[in-house]
Protein backbone atom coordinates (compact mmCIF):
# COMPACT_ATOMS: atom_id res chain seq x y z
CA UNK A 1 228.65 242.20 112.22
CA UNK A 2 228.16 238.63 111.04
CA UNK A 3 228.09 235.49 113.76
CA UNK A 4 231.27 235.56 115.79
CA UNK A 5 233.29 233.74 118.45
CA UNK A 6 235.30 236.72 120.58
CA UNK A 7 237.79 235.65 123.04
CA UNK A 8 236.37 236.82 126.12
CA UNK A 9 239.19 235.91 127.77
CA UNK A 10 240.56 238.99 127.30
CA UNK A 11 237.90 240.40 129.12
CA UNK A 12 237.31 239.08 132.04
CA UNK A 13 239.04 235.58 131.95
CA UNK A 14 235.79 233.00 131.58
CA UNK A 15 234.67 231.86 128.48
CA UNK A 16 234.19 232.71 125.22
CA UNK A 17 231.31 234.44 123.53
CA UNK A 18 229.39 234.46 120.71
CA UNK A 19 228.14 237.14 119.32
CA UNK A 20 225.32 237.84 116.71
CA UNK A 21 223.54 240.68 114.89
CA UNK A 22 219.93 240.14 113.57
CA UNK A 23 216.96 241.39 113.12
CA UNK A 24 213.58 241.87 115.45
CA UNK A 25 210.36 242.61 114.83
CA UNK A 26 209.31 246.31 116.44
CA UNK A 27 205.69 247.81 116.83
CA UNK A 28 205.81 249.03 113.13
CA UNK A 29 209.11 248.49 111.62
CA UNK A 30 211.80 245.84 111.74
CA UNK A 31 214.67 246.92 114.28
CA UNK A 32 218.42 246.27 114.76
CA UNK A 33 219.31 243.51 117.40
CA UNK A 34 222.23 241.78 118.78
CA UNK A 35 222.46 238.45 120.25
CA UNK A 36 225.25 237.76 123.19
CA UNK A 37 225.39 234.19 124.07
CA UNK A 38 228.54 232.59 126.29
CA UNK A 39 229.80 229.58 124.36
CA UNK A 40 228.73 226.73 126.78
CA UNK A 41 226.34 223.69 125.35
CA UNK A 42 222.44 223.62 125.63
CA UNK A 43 220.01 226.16 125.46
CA UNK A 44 219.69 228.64 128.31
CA UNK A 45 216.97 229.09 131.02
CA UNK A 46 216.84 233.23 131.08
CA UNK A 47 217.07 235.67 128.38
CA UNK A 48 217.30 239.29 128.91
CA UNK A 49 215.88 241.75 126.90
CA UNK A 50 218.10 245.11 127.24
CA UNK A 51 217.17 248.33 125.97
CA UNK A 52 220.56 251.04 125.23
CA UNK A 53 220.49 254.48 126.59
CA UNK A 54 220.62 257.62 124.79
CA UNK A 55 218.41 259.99 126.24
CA UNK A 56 215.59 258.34 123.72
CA UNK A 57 216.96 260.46 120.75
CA UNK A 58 220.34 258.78 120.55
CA UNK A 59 222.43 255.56 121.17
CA UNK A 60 222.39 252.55 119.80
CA UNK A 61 223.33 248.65 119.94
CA UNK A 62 227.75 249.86 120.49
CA UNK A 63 226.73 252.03 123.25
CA UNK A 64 225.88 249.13 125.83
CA UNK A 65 228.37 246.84 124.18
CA UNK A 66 231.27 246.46 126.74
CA UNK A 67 228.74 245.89 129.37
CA UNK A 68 226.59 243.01 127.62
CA UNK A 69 229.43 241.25 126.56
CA UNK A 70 230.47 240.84 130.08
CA UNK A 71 226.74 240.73 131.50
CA UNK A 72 226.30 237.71 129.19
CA UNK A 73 229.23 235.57 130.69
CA UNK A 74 229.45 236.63 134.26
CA UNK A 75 225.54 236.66 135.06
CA UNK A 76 225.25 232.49 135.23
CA UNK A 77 225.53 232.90 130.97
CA UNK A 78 221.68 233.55 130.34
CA UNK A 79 221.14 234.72 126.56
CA UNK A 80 220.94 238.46 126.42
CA UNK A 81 219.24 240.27 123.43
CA UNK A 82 219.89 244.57 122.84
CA UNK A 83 217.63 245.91 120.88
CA UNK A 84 217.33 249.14 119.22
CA UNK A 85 214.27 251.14 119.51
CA UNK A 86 212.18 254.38 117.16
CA UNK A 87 214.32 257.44 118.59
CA UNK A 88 212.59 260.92 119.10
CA UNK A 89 211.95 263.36 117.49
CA UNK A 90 211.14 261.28 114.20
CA UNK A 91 208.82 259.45 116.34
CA UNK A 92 207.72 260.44 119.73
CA UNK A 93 206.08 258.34 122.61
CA UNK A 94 204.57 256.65 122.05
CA UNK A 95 206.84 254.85 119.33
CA UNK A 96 209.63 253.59 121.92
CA UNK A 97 207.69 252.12 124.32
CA UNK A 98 205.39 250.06 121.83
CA UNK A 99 208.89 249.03 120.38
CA UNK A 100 210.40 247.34 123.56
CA UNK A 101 206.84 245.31 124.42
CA UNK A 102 206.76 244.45 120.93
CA UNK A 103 210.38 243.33 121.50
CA UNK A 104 209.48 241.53 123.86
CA UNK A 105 206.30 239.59 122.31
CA UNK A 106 209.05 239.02 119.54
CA UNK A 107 211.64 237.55 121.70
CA UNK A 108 208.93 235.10 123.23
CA UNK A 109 207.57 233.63 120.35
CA UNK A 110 211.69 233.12 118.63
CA UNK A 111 213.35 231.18 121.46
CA UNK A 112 214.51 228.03 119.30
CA UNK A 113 216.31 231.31 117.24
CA UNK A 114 217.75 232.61 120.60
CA UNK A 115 218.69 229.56 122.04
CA UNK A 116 216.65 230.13 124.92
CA UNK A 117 214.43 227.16 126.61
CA UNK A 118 211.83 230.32 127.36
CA UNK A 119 211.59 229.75 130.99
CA UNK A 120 212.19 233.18 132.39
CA UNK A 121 212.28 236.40 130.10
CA UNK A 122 213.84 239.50 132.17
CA UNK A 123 213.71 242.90 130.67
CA UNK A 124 216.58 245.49 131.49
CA UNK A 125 218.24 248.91 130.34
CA UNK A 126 220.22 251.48 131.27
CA UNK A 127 219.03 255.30 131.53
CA UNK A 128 216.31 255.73 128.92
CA UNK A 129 216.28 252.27 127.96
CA UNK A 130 215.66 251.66 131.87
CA UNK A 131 212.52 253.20 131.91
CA UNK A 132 211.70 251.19 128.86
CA UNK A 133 212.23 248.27 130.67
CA UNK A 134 209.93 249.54 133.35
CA UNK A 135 207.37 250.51 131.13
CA UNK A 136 208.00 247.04 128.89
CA UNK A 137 207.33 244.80 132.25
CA UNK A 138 203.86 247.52 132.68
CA UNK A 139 202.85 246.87 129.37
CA UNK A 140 202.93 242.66 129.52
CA UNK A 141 200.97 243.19 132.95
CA UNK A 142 198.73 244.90 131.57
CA UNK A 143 198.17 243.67 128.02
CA UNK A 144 198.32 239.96 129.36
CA UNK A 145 202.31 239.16 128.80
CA UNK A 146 204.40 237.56 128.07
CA UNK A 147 205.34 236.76 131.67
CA UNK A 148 208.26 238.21 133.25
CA UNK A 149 210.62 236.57 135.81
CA UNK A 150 212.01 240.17 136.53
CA UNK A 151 213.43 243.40 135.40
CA UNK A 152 216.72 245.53 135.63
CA UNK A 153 216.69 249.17 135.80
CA UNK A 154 220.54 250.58 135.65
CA UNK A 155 220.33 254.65 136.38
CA UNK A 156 216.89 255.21 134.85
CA UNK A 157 215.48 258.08 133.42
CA UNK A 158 211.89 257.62 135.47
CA UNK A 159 210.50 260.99 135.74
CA UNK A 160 209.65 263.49 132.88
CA UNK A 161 209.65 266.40 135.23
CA UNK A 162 212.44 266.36 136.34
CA UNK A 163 211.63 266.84 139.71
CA UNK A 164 213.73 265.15 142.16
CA UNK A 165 216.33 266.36 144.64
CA UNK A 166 219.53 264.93 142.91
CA UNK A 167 218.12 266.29 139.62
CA UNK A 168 216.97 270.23 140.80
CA UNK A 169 220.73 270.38 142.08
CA UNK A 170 222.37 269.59 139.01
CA UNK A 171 221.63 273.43 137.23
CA UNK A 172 223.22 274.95 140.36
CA UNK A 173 226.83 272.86 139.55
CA UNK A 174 228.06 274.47 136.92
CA UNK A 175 230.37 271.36 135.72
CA UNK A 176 226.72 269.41 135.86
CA UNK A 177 224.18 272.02 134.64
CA UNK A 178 224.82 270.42 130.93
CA UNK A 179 223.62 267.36 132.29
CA UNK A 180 220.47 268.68 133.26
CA UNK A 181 219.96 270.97 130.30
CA UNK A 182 220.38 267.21 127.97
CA UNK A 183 217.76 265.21 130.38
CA UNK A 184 215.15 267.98 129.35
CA UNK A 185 216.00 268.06 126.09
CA UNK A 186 215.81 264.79 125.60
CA UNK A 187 212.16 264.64 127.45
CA UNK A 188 211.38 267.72 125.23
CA UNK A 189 212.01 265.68 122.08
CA UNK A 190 210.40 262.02 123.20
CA UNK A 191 206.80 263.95 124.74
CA UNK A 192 206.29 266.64 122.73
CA UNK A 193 202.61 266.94 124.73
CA UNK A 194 202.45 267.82 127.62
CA UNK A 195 199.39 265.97 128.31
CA UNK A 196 201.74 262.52 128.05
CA UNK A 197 204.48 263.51 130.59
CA UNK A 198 201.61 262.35 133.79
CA UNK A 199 201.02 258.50 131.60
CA UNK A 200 202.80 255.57 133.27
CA UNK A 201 204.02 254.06 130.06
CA UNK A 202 206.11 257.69 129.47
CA UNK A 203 206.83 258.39 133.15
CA UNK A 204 206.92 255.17 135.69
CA UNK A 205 207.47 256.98 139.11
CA UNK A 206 204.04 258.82 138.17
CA UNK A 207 202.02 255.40 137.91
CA UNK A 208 200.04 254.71 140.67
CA UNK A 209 199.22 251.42 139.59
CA UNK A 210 202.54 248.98 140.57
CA UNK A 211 200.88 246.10 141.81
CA UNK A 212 201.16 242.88 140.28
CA UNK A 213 204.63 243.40 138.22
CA UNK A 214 208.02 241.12 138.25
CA UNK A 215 210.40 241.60 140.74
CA UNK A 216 213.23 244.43 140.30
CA UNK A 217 216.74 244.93 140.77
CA UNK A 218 217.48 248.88 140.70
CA UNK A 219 220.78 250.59 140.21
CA UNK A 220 221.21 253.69 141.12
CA UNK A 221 224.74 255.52 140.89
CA UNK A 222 225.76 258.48 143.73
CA UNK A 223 226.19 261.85 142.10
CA UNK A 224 224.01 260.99 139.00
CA UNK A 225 220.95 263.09 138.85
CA UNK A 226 219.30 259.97 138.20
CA UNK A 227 219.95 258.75 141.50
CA UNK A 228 216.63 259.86 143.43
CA UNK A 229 213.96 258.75 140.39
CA UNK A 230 216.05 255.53 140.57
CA UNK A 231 215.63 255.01 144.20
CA UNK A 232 211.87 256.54 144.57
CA UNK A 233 210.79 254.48 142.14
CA UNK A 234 211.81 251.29 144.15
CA UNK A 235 210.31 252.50 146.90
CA UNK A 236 206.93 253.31 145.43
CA UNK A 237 207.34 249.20 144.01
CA UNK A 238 208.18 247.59 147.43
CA UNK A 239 205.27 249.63 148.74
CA UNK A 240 203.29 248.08 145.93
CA UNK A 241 204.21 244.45 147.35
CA UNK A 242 206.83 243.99 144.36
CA UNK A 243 210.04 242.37 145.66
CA UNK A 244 212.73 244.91 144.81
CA UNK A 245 216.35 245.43 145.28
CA UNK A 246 217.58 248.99 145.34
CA UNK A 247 221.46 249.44 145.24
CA UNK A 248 223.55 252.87 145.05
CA UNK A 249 226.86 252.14 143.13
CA UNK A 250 229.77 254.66 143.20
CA UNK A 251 229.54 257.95 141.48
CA UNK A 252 229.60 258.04 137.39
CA UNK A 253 231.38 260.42 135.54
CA UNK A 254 228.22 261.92 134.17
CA UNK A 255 229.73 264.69 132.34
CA UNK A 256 231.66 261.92 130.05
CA UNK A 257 230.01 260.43 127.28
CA UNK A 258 228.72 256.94 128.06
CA UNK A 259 229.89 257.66 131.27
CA UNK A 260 226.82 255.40 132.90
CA UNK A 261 227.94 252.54 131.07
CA UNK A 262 231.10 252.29 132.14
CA UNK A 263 229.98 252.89 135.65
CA UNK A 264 228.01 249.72 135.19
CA UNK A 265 230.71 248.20 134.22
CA UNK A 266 233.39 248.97 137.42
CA UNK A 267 230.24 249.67 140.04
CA UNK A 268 229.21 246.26 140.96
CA UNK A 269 226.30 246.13 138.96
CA UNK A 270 227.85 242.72 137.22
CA UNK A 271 228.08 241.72 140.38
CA UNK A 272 224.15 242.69 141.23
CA UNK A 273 222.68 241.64 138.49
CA UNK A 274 224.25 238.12 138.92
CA UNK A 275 222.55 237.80 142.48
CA UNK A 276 219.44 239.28 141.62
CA UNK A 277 219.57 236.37 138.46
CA UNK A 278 220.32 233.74 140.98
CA UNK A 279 217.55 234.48 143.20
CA UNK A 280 214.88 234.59 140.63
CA UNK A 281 216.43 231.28 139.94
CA UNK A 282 216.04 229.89 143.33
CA UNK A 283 212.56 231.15 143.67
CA UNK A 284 210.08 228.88 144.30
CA UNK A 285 207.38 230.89 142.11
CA UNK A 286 207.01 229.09 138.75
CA UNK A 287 208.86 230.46 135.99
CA UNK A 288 207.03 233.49 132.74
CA UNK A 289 204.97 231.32 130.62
């Protein structure tokens, strides 16, 4: 898709918003990207870095469309960038993970491209794309940035093992037990070793080192197996000293394809997100450098 102006209007009545595929630089290979921006003048504040779902093995930039086109004009317009990321099997973990910090690096040193003044750079992603986001905001602590203001996790896929409660009671629902049976797969396919499923970059909620990383707005959904890594995971950050929000939106058709997508889309997360943006805004704390 070539530079566009949509009509946004027909989405949620505010403005209208361009839209742009392009090309970023990953950890070894260039990747697909798309650029949402709301048609208003001047260059914007916040970016948002957002990695798409798909179980690391699948999805791509259409899956998270819907949502990012109305993240991008009801969340105070910041610029938001998706990017695509090396799927599993091809390429295992650690491929995906050095793809979103490179990303990230990539979307730092472009801002006169994005249109983005590069005072605060928040990642964010939905399922496995949320834990990249965790595991991108790890990675700048740890590897000396770029700075983040903050980072979204919608319904992430935090924990390899598999191991929570709302997880173990998936096989014993039959309508469900699919669920489960893709969430291993999928974990199957991006850590082949078993030795990898304990590292913090491949499972978050195992790290035991939390301190010192943005603040975090965490969506979890009811009835998503999802739901317990989600919310453990924000508990083990507050505990950490990170300032964290933890919400639990209404249940997600799970059994539906893209199902947690469109829950982010009806379950208040819009709504979230734009208060969690807001108060990283009114912060006192200077702004990612």
């Amino acid at each position: 898709m070539n530079a566009a102006v949509l009509n946004n209007a027909q989405m949620d009545g505010q403005h209208e918003l361009v839209v742009k595929d392009l090309e970023v630089a990953g950890f070894e290979t260039p990747l697909a990207g798309r650029l949402y921006r709301a048609a208003v003048d001047g260059k914007r504040d916040i970016l948002i870095v957002f990695f798409h779902g798909g179980g690391f093995d699948d999805g791509d930039l259409d899956e998270s469309d819907s949502f990012l086109r109305r993240l991008a004009d009801a969340s105070g317009y910041p610029v938001v960038l998706s990017s695509t990321y090396t799927l599993a099997p091809v390429k295992p973990f650690p491929a995906a993970a050095e793809d979103a910090h490179a990303v990230v690096n990539w979307a730092k040193k472009n801002k006169t491209r994005l249109g983005w003044t590069g005072k605060r750079l928040i990642v964010a992603g939905i399922e496995a794309g949320g834990n990249l986001a965790a595991v991108a905001a790890m990675m700048s602590r740890d590897r000396g940035g770029p700075a983040l203001a903050g980072q979204i996790l919608i319904m992430p896929m935090l924990d390899p093992g598999l191991s929570s409660c709302s997880m173990r009671e998936m096989p014993t629902c039959p309508d469900k037990a699919r669920v489960f049976d893709e969430c291993a797969a999928a974990y199957r396919g991006y850590l082949p070793h078993a030795a990898d499923r304990g590292h913090p970059y491949a499972s978050p909620l195992q790290s035991s080192r939390l301190k010192n990383l943005p603040p975090a707005l965490i969506l979890s959904a009811d009835d998503d197996p999802l739901r317990d890594e989600a919310e453990a995971y924000g508990a083990k950050l507050i505990n950490a000293g990170v300032k964290t929000t933890v919400r639990r939106m209404a249940p997600a058709r799970i059994e539906e394809p893209n199902a947690r997508n469109e829950c982010a889309c009806t379950g208040h997360a819009l709504h979230e997100i734009a208060n969690f943006i807001a108060g990283l805004e009114s912060d006192n704390a200077p702004p990612g450098s």
